[in-house]
C-alpha atoms as a PDB file:
ATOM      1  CA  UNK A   1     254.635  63.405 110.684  1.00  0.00           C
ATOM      2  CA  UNK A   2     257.451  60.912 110.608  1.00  0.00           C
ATOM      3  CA  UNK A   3     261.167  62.457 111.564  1.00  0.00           C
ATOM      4  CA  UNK A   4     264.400  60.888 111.393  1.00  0.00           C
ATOM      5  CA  UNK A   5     267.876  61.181 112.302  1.00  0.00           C
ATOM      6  CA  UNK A   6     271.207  60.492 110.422  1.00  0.00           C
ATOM      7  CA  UNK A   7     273.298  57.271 112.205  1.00  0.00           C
ATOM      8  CA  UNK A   8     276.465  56.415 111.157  1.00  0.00           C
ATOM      9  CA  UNK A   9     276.354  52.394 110.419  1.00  0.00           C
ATOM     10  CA  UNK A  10     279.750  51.998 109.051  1.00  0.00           C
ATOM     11  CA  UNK A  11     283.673  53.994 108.498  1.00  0.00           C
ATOM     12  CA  UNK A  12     286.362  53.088 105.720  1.00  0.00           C
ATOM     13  CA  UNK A  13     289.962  54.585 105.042  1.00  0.00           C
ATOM     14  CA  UNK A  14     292.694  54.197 102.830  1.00  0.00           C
ATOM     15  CA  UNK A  15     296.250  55.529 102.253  1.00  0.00           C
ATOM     16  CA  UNK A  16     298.534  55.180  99.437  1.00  0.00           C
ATOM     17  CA  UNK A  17     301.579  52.728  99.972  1.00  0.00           C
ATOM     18  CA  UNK A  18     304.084  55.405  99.662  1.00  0.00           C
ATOM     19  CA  UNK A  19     305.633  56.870 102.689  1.00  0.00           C
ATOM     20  CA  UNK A  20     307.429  60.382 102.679  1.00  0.00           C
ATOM     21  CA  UNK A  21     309.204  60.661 106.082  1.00  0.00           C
ATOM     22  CA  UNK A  22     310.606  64.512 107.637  1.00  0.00           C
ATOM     23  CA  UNK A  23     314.022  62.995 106.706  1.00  0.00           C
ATOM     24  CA  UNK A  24     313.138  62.404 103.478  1.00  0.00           C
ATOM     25  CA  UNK A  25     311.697  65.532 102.817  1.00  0.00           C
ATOM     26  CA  UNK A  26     315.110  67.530 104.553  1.00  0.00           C
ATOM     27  CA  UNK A  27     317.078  66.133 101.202  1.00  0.00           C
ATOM     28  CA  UNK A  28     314.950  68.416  98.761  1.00  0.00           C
ATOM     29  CA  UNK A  29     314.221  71.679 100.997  1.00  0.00           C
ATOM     30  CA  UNK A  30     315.615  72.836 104.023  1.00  0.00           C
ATOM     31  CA  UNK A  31     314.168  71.963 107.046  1.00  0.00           C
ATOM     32  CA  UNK A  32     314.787  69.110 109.262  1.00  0.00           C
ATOM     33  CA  UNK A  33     312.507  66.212 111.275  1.00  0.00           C
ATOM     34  CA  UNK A  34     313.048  68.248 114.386  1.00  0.00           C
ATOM     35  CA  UNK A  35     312.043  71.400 113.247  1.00  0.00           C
ATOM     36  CA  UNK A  36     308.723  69.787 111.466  1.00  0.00           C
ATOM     37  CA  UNK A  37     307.755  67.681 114.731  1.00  0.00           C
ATOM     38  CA  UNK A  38     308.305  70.851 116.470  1.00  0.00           C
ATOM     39  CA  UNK A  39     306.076  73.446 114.574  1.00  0.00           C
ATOM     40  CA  UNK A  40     303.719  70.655 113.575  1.00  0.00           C
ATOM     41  CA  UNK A  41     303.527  67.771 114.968  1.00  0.00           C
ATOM     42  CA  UNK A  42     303.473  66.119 111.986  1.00  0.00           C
ATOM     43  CA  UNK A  43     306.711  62.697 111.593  1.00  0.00           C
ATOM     44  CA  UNK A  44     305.421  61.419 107.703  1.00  0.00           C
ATOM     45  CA  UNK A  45     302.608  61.432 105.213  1.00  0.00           C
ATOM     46  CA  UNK A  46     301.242  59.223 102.333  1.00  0.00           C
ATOM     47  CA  UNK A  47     301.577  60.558  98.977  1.00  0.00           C
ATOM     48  CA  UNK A  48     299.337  58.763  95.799  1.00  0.00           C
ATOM     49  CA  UNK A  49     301.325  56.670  93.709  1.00  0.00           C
ATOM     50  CA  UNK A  50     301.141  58.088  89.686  1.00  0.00           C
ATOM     51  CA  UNK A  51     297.998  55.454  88.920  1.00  0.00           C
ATOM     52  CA  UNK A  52     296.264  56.740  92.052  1.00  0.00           C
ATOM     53  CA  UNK A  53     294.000  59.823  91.916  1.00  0.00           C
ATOM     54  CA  UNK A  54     291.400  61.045  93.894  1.00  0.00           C
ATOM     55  CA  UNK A  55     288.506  59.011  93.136  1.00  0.00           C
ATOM     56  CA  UNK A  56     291.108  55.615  93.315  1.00  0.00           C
ATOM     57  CA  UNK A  57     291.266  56.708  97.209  1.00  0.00           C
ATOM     58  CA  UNK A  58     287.711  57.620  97.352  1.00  0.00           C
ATOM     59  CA  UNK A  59     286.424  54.206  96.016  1.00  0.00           C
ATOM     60  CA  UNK A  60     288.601  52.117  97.639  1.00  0.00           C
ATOM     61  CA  UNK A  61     287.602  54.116 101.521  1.00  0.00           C
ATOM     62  CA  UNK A  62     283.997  53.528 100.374  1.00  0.00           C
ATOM     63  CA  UNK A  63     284.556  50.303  99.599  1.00  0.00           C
ATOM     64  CA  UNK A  64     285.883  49.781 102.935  1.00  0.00           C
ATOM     65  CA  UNK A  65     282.679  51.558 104.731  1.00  0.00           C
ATOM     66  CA  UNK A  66     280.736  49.367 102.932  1.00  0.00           C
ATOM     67  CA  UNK A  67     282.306  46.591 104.112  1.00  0.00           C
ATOM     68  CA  UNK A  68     282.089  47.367 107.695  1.00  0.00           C
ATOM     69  CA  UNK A  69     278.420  48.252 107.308  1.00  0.00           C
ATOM     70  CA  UNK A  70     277.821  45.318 106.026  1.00  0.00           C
ATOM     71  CA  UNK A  71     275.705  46.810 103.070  1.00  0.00           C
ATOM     72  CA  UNK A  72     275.868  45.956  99.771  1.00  0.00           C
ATOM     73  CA  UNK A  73     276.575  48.908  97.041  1.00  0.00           C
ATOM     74  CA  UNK A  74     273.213  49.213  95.257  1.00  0.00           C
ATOM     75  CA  UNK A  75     272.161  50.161  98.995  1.00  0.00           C
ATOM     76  CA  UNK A  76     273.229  53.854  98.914  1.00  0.00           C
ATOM     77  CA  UNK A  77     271.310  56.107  97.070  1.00  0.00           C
ATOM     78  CA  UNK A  78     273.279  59.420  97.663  1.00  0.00           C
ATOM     79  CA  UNK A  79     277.401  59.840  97.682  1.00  0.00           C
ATOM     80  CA  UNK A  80     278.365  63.481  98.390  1.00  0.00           C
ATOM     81  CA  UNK A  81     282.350  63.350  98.082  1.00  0.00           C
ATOM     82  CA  UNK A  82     284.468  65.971  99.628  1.00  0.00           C
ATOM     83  CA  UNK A  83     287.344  66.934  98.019  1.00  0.00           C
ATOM     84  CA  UNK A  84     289.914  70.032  96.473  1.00  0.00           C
ATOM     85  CA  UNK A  85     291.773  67.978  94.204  1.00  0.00           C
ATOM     86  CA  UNK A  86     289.267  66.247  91.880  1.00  0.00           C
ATOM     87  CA  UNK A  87     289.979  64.243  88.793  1.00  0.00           C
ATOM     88  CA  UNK A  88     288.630  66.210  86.185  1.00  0.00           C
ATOM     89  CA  UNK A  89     287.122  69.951  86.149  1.00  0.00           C
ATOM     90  CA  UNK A  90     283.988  67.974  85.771  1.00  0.00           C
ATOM     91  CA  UNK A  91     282.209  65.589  85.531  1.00  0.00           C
ATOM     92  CA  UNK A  92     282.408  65.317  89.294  1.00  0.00           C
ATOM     93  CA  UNK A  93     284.628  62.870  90.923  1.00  0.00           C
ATOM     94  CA  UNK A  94     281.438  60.636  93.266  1.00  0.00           C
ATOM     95  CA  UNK A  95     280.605  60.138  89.932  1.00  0.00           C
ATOM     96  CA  UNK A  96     283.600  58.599  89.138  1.00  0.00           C
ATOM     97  CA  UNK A  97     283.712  56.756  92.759  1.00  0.00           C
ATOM     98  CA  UNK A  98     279.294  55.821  91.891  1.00  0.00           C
ATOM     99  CA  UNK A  99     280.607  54.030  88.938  1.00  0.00           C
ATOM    100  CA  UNK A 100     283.099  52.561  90.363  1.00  0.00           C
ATOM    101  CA  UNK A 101     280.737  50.839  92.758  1.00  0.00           C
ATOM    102  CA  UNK A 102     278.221  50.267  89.798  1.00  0.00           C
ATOM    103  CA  UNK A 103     275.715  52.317  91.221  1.00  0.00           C
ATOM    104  CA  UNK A 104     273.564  53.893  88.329  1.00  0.00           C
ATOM    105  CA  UNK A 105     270.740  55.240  90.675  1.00  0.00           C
ATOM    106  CA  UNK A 106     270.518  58.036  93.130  1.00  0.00           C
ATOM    107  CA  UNK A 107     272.444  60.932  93.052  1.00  0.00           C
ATOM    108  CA  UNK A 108     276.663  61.670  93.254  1.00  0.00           C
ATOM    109  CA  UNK A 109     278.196  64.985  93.556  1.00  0.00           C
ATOM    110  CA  UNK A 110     280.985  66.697  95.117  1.00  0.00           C
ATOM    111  CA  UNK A 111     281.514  69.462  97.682  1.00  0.00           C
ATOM    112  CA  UNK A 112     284.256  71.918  98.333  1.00  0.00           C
ATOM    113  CA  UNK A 113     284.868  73.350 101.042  1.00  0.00           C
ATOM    114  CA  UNK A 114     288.728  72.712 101.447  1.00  0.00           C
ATOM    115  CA  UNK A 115     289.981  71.444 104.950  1.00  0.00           C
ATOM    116  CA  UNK A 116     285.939  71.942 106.288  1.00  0.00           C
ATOM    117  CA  UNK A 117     284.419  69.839 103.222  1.00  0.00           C
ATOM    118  CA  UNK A 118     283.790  66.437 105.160  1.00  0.00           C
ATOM    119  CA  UNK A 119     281.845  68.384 107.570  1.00  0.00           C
ATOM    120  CA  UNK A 120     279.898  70.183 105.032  1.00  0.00           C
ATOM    121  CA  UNK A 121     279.364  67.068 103.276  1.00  0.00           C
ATOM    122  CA  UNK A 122     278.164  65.192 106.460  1.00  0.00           C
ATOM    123  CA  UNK A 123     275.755  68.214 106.925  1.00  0.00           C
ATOM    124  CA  UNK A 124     274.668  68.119 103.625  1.00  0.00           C
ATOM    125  CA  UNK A 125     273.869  64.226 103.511  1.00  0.00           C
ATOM    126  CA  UNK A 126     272.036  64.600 107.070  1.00  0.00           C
ATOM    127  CA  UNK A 127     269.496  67.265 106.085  1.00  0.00           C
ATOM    128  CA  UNK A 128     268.734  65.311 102.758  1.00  0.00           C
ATOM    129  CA  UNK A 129     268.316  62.455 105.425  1.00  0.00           C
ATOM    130  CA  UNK A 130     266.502  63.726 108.209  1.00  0.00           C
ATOM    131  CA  UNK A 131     264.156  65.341 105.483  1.00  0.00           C
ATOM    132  CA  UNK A 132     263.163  61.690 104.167  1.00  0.00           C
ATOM    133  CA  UNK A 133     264.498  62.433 100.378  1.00  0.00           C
ATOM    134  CA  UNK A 134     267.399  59.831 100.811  1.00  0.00           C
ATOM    135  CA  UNK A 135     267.593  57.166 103.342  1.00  0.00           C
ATOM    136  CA  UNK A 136     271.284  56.138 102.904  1.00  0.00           C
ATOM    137  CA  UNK A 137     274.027  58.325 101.744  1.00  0.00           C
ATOM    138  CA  UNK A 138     277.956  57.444 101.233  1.00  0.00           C
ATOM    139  CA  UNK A 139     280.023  60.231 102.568  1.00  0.00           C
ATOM    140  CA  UNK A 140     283.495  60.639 101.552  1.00  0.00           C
ATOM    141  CA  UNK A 141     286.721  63.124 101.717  1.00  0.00           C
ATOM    142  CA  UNK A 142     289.233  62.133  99.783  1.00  0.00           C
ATOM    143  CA  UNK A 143     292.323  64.287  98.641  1.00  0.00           C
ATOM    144  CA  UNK A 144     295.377  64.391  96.540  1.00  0.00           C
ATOM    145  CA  UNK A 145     296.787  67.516  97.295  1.00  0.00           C
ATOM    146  CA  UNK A 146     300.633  66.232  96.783  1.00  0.00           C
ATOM    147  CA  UNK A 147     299.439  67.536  93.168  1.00  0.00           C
ATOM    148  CA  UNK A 148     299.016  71.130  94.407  1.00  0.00           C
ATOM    149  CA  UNK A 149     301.970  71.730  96.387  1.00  0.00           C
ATOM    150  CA  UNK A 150     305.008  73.360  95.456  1.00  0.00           C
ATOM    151  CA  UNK A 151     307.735  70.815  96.583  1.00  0.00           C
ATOM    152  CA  UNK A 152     310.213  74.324  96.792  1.00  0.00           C
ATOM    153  CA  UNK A 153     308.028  75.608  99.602  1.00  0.00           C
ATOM    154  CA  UNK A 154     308.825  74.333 102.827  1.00  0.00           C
ATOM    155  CA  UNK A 155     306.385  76.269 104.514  1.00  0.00           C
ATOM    156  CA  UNK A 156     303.550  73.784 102.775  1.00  0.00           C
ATOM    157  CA  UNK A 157     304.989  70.875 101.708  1.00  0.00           C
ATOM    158  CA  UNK A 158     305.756  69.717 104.873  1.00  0.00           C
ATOM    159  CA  UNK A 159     302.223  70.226 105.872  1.00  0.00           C
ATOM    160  CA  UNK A 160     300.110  67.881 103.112  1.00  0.00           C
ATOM    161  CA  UNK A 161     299.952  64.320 101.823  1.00  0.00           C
ATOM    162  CA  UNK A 162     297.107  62.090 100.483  1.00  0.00           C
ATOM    163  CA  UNK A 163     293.747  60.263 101.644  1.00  0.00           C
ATOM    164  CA  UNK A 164     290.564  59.386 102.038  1.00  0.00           C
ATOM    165  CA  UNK A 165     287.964  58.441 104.655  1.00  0.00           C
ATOM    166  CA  UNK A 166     284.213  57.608 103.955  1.00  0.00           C
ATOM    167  CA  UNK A 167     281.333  56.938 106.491  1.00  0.00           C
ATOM    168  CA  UNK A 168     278.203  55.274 105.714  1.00  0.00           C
ATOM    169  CA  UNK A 169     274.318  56.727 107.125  1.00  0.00           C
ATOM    170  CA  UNK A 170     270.927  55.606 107.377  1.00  0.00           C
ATOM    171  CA  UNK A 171     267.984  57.460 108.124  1.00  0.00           C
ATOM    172  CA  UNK A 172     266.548  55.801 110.706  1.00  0.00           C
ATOM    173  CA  UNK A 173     262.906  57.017 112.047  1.00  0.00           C
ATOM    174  CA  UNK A 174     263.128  59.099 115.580  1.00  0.00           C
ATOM    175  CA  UNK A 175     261.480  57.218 118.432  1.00  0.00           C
ATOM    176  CA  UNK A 176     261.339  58.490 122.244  1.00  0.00           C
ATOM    177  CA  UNK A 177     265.085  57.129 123.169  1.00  0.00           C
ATOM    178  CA  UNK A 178     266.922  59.104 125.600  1.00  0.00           C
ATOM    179  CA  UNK A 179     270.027  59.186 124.523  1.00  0.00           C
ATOM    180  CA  UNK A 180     269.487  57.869 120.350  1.00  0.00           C
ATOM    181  CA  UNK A 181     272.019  56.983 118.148  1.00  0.00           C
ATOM    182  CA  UNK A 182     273.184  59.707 115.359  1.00  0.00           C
ATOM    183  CA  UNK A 183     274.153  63.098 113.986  1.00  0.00           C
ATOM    184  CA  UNK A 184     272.584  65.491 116.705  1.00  0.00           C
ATOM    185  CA  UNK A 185     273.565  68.621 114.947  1.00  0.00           C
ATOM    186  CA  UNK A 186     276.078  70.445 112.419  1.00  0.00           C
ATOM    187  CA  UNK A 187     276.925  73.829 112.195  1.00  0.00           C
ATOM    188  CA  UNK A 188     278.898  75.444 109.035  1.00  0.00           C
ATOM    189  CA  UNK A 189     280.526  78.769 108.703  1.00  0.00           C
ATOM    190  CA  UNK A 190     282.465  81.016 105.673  1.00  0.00           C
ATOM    191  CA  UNK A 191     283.891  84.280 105.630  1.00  0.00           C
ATOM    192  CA  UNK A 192     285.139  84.796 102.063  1.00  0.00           C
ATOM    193  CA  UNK A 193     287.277  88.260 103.825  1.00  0.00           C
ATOM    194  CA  UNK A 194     290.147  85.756 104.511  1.00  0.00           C
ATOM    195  CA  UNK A 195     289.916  83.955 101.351  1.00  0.00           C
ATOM    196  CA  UNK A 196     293.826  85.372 100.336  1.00  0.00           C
ATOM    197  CA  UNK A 197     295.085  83.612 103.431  1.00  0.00           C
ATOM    198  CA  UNK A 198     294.755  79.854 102.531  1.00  0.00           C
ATOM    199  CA  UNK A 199     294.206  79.388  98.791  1.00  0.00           C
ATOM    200  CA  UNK A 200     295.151  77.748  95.530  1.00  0.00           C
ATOM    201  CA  UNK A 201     296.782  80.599  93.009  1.00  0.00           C
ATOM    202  CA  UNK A 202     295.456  78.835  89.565  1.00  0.00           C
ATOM    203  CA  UNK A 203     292.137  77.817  88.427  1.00  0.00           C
ATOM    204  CA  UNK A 204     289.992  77.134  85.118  1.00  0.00           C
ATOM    205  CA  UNK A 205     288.724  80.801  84.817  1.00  0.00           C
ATOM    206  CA  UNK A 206     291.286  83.219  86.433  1.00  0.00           C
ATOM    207  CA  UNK A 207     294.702  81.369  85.172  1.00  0.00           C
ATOM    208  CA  UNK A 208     293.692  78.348  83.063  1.00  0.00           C
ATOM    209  CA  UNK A 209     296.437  76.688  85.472  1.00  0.00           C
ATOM    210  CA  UNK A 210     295.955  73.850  88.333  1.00  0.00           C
ATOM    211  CA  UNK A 211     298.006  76.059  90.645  1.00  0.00           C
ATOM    212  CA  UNK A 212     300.000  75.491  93.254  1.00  0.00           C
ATOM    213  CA  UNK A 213     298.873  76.391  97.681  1.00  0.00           C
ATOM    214  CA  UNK A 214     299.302  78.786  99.623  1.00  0.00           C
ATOM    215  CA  UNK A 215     299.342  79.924 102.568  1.00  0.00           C
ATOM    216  CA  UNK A 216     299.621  82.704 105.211  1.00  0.00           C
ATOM    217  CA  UNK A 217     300.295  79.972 108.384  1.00  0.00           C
ATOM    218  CA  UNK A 218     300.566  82.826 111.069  1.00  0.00           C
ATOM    219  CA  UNK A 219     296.877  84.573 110.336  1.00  0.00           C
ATOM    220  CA  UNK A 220     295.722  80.980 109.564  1.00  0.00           C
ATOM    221  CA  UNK A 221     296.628  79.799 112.963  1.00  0.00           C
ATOM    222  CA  UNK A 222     295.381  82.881 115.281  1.00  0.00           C
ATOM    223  CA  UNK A 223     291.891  82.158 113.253  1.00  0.00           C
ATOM    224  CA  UNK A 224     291.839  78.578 113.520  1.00  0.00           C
ATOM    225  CA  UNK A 225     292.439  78.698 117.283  1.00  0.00           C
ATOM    226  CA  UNK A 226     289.321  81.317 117.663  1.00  0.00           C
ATOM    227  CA  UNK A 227     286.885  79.965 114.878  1.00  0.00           C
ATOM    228  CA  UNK A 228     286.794  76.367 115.682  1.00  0.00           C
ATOM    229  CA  UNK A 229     286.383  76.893 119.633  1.00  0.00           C
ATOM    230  CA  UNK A 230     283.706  79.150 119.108  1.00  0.00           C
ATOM    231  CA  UNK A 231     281.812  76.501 116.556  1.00  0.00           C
ATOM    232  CA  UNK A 232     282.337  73.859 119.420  1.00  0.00           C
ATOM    233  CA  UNK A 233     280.922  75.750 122.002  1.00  0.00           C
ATOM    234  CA  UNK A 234     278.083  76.495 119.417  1.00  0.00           C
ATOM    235  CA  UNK A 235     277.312  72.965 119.200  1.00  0.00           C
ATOM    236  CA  UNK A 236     277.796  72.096 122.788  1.00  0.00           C
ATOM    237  CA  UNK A 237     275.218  74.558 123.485  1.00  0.00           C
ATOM    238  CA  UNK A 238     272.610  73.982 120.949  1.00  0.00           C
ATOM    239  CA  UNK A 239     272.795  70.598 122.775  1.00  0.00           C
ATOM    240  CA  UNK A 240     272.952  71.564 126.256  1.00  0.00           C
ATOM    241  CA  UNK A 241     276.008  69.598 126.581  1.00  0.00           C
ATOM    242  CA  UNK A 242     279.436  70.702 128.217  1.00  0.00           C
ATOM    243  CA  UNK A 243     283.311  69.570 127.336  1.00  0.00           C
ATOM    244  CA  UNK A 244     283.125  67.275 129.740  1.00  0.00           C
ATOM    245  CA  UNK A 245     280.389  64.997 127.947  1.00  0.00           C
ATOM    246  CA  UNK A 246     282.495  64.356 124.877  1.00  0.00           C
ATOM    247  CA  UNK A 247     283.825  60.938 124.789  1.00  0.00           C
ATOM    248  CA  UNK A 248     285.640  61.860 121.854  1.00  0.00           C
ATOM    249  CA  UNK A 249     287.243  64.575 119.905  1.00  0.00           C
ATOM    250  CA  UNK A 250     288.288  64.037 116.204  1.00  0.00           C
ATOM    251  CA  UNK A 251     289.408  67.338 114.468  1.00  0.00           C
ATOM    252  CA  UNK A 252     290.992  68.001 111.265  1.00  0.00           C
ATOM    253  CA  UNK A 253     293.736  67.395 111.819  1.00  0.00           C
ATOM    254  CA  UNK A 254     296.374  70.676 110.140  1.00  0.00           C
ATOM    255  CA  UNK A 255     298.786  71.445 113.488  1.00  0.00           C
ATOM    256  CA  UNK A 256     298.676  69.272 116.753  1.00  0.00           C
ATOM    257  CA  UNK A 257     299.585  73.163 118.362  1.00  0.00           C
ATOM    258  CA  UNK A 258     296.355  74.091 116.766  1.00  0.00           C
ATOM    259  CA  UNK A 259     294.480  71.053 117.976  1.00  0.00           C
ATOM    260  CA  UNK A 260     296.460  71.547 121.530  1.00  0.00           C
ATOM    261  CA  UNK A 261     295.278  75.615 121.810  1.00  0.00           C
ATOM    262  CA  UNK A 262     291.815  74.376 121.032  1.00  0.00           C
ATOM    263  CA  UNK A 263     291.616  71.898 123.714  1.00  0.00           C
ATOM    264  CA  UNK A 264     292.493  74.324 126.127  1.00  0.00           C
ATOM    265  CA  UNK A 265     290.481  76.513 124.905  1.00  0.00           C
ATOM    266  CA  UNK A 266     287.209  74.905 125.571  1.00  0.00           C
ATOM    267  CA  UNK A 267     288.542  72.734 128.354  1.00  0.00           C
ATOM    268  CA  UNK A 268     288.714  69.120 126.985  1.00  0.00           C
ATOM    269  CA  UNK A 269     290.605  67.268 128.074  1.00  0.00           C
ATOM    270  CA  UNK A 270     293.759  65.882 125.777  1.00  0.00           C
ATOM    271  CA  UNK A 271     293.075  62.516 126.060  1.00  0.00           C
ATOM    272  CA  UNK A 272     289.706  62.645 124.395  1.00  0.00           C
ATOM    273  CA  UNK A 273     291.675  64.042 121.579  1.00  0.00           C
ATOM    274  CA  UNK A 274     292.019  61.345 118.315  1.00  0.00           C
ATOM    275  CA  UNK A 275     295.392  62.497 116.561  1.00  0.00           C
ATOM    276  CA  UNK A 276     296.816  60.691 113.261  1.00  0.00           C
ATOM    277  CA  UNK A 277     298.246  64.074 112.114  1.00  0.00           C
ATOM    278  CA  UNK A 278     302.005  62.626 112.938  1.00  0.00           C
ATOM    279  CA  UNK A 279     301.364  59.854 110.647  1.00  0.00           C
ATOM    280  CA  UNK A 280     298.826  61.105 107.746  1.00  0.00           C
ATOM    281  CA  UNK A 281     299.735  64.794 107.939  1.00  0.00           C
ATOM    282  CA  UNK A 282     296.753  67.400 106.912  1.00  0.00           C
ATOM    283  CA  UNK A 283     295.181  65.052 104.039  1.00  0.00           C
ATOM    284  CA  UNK A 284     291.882  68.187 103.913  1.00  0.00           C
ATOM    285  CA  UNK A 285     288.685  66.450 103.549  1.00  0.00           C
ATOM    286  CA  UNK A 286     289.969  63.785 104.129  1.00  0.00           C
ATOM    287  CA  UNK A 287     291.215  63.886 107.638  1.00  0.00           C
ATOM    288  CA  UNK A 288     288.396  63.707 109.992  1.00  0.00           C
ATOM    289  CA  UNK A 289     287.088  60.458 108.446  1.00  0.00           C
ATOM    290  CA  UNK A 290     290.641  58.764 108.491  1.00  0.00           C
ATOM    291  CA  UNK A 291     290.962  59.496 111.837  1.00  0.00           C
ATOM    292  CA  UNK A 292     287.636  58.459 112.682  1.00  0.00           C
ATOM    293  CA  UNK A 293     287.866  55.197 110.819  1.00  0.00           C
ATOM    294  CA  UNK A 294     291.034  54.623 113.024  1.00  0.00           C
ATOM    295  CA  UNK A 295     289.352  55.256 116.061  1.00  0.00           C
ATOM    296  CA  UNK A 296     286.343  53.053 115.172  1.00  0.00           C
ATOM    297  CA  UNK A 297     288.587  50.081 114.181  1.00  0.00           C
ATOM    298  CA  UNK A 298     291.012  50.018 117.237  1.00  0.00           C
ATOM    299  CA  UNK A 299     288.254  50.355 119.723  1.00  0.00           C
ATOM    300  CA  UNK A 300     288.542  53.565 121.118  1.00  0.00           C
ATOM    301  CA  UNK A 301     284.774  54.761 119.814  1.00  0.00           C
ATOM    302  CA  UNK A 302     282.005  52.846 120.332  1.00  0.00           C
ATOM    303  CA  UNK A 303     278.161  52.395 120.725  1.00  0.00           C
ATOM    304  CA  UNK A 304     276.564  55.201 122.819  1.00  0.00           C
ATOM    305  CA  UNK A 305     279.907  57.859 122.542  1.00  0.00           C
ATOM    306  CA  UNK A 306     279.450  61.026 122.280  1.00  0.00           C
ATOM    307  CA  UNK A 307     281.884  62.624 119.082  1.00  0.00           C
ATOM    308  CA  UNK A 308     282.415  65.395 118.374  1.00  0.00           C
ATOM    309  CA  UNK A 309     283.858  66.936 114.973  1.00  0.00           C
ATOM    310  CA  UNK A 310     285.501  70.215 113.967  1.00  0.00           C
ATOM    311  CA  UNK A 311     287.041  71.525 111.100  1.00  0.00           C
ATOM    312  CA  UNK A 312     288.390  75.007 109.395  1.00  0.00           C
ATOM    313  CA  UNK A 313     289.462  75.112 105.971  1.00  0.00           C
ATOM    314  CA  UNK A 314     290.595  77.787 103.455  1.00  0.00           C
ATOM    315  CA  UNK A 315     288.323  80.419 102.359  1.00  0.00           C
ATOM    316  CA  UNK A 316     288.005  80.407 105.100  1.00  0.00           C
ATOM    317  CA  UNK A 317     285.427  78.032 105.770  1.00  0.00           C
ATOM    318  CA  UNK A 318     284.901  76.562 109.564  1.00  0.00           C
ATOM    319  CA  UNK A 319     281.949  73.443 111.220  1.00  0.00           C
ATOM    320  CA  UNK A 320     281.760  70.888 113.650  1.00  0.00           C
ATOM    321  CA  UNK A 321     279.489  68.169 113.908  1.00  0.00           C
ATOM    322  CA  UNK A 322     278.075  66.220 117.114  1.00  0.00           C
ATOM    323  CA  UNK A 323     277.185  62.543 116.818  1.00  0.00           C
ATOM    324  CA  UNK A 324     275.788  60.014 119.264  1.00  0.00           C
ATOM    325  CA  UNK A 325     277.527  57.165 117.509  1.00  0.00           C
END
C-alpha cells in the first residue's frame, strides 16, 4: 500500500499598504511606543485598506505561493483557508479566494480556530494528503481583525493588524530517505473551559452583532507559556528529536515575552527564533505563514531544515507542527 507525506513546494504573503505605527496609535488612546515595545514587542502593524477584505489578502498570498511553486492554479485541488474574520457568514471565504483563482474543481472551505487556525488547517490538508484523497492543497491564514477591535481599548488594539500567508503542498509518495522532505507530524489541542478568556462578544446567533475582542491578557499569557511548550515537547518526542535539532522556530507570533518564556522553556535557543511580530503585530491565522514566507524568501530556511511551528489561539485552542522542509 502506497503512503505519502505532505511537502511544502512553495510560501506567499501579503500586507496591506497602510502602516499604523505605536506613535500613531498614542494620538487616539493612551499608551505610548515605549510602553507597547515594552509589554509586547510589537513597533507597527498593517491594517486593510476599506476595498481590502479577507479573501483580497488571501488571494493575493496564494497568488504569491503559487508563484514561488511554480504551479499553475488549476493545479490545487483543495484550499482550506484559516481565518476569524471572513467576508460573509457564509458562503465561505476559500470560496471566494477558489474563484478568484478560477478554480471550479476540488474542494474550498474554511477553518476556525482563531490564533491556532493555520496549524489546524495545515493538519487538516496533510491528513487529506497523506491519505491519497487530494494530492495538492493551498493553505492559507488570512485575517482582518482591525474590523473586530475596539479602537477605545488599548489593551487590544495595540495587539492586532491585518494579513495573510499561504503555503502550497504536494503529496509526494514515501520512499526509504533518511531524512525526507515534509510535514512529519501535527498535533492540535482545545479546551473550551477557557473559552471567556480570549473571545469575540457578538455573533450571528447569540447577538446578531459582529462584535468586538476581548481579552483577559494575564490568564492568556500564564496559559500560553504552559500550553505551547508542552505541545512542542509533544512533537519533539513523537519524533525522537530534541531542541537542539530545530533549525528553525516560527511561532505565532501574539507577545515576543510569550515567544521569549517559551524558548526558555524548552531550551531553544533565541536565535532559531523567526520574529516579524514588531513589524506585522498578531495578524491570527495569519502569522505563522507570514513569517514563514519571510524566512523562506530572505534565506534563512532552506532545503533539509528542520521547522518547527506552534500556535495557541482563543477558545482556547493550542498545535504545533514539525516539517522537514
Amino acid at each position: 500500500m502506497k503512503t505519502y507525506r505532505s511537502v511544502v513546494r512553495g510560501t506567499g504573503s501579503y500586507l496591506p499598504a497602510r502602516i499604523v505605527t505605536n506613535d500613531e496609535l498614542a494620538t487616539s488612546v493612551d499608551t505610548s511606543d515605549a510602553w507597547i515595545v515594552e509589554r509586547t514587542g510589537i513597533r507597527e502593524r498593517r491594517i486593510a485598506a476599506d476595498d481590502e477584505f479577507t479573501s483580497t489578502l488571501g488571494l493575493e498570498a496564494a497568488r504569491r505561493a503559487l508563484d514561488h511553486a511554480g504551479m499553475k492554479a488549476d493545479e490545487i485541488e483543495l484550499i482550506v483557508l484559516a481565518t476569524s474574520t471572513p467576508d460573509y457568514t457564509f458562503p465561505a471565504t476559500a470560496t471566494a479566494i477558489q474563484n478568484g483563482l478560477g478554480i471550479t474543481r476540488g474542494v474550498a472551505f474554511d477553518l476556525q480556530a482563531v490564533c491556532s487556525g493555520f496549524v489546524f488547517a495545515l493538519a487538516t490538508a496533510d491528513n487529506f494528503l497523506k491519505c491519497g484523497q487530494y494530492n495538492t492543497a493551498l493553505v492559507i491564514g488570512s485575517e482582518t481583525f482591525s474590523r473586530i477591535l475596539d479602537w477605545d481599548d488599548r489593551s487590544t488594539c495595540i495587539l492586532f493588524g491585518d494579513g495573510a500567508g499561504a503555503v502550497i503542498l504536494e503529496a509526494r509518495e514515501s520512499g526509504n530517505e533518511a531524512n525526507p522532505r515534509g510535514i512529519i507530524s501535527t498535533h492540535i489541542h482545545s479546551d473550551g473551559r477557557y473559552r471567556d478568556k480570549l473571545y469575540v462578544d457578538g455573533g450571528v446567533s447569540k447577538t446578531g452583532t459582529v462584535g468586538h475582542l476581548r481579552m483577559q491578557g494575564r490568564d492568556v499569557f500564564r496559559h500560553a507559556v504552559v500550553n505551547i511548550a508542552a505541545c512542542i515537547t509533544e512533537a519533539l518526542e513523537a519524533s525522537g528529536l530534541k531542541a537542539d535539532d530545530i533549525d528553525w522556530f516560527v511561532p505565532h507570533q501574539a507577545n515576543k515575552r510569550i515567544l521569549d518564556g517559551t524558548a526558555r522553556k524548552i531550551g531553544l535557543a533565541p536565535e532559531k527564533i523567526v520574529i516579524t511580530l514588531d513589524k506585522h503585530g498578531n495578524t491570527s491565522a495569519a502569522s505563522i505563514p507570514l513569517a514563514l514566507d519571510e524566512a523562506v524568501k530572505d534565506g534563512r530556511v532552506k532545503i533539509g531544515d528542520l521547522v518547527l511551528l506552534e500556535a495557541m489561539g482563543g477558545g482556547f485552542t493550542w498545535g504545533s507542527a514539525l516539517i522537514r522542509w
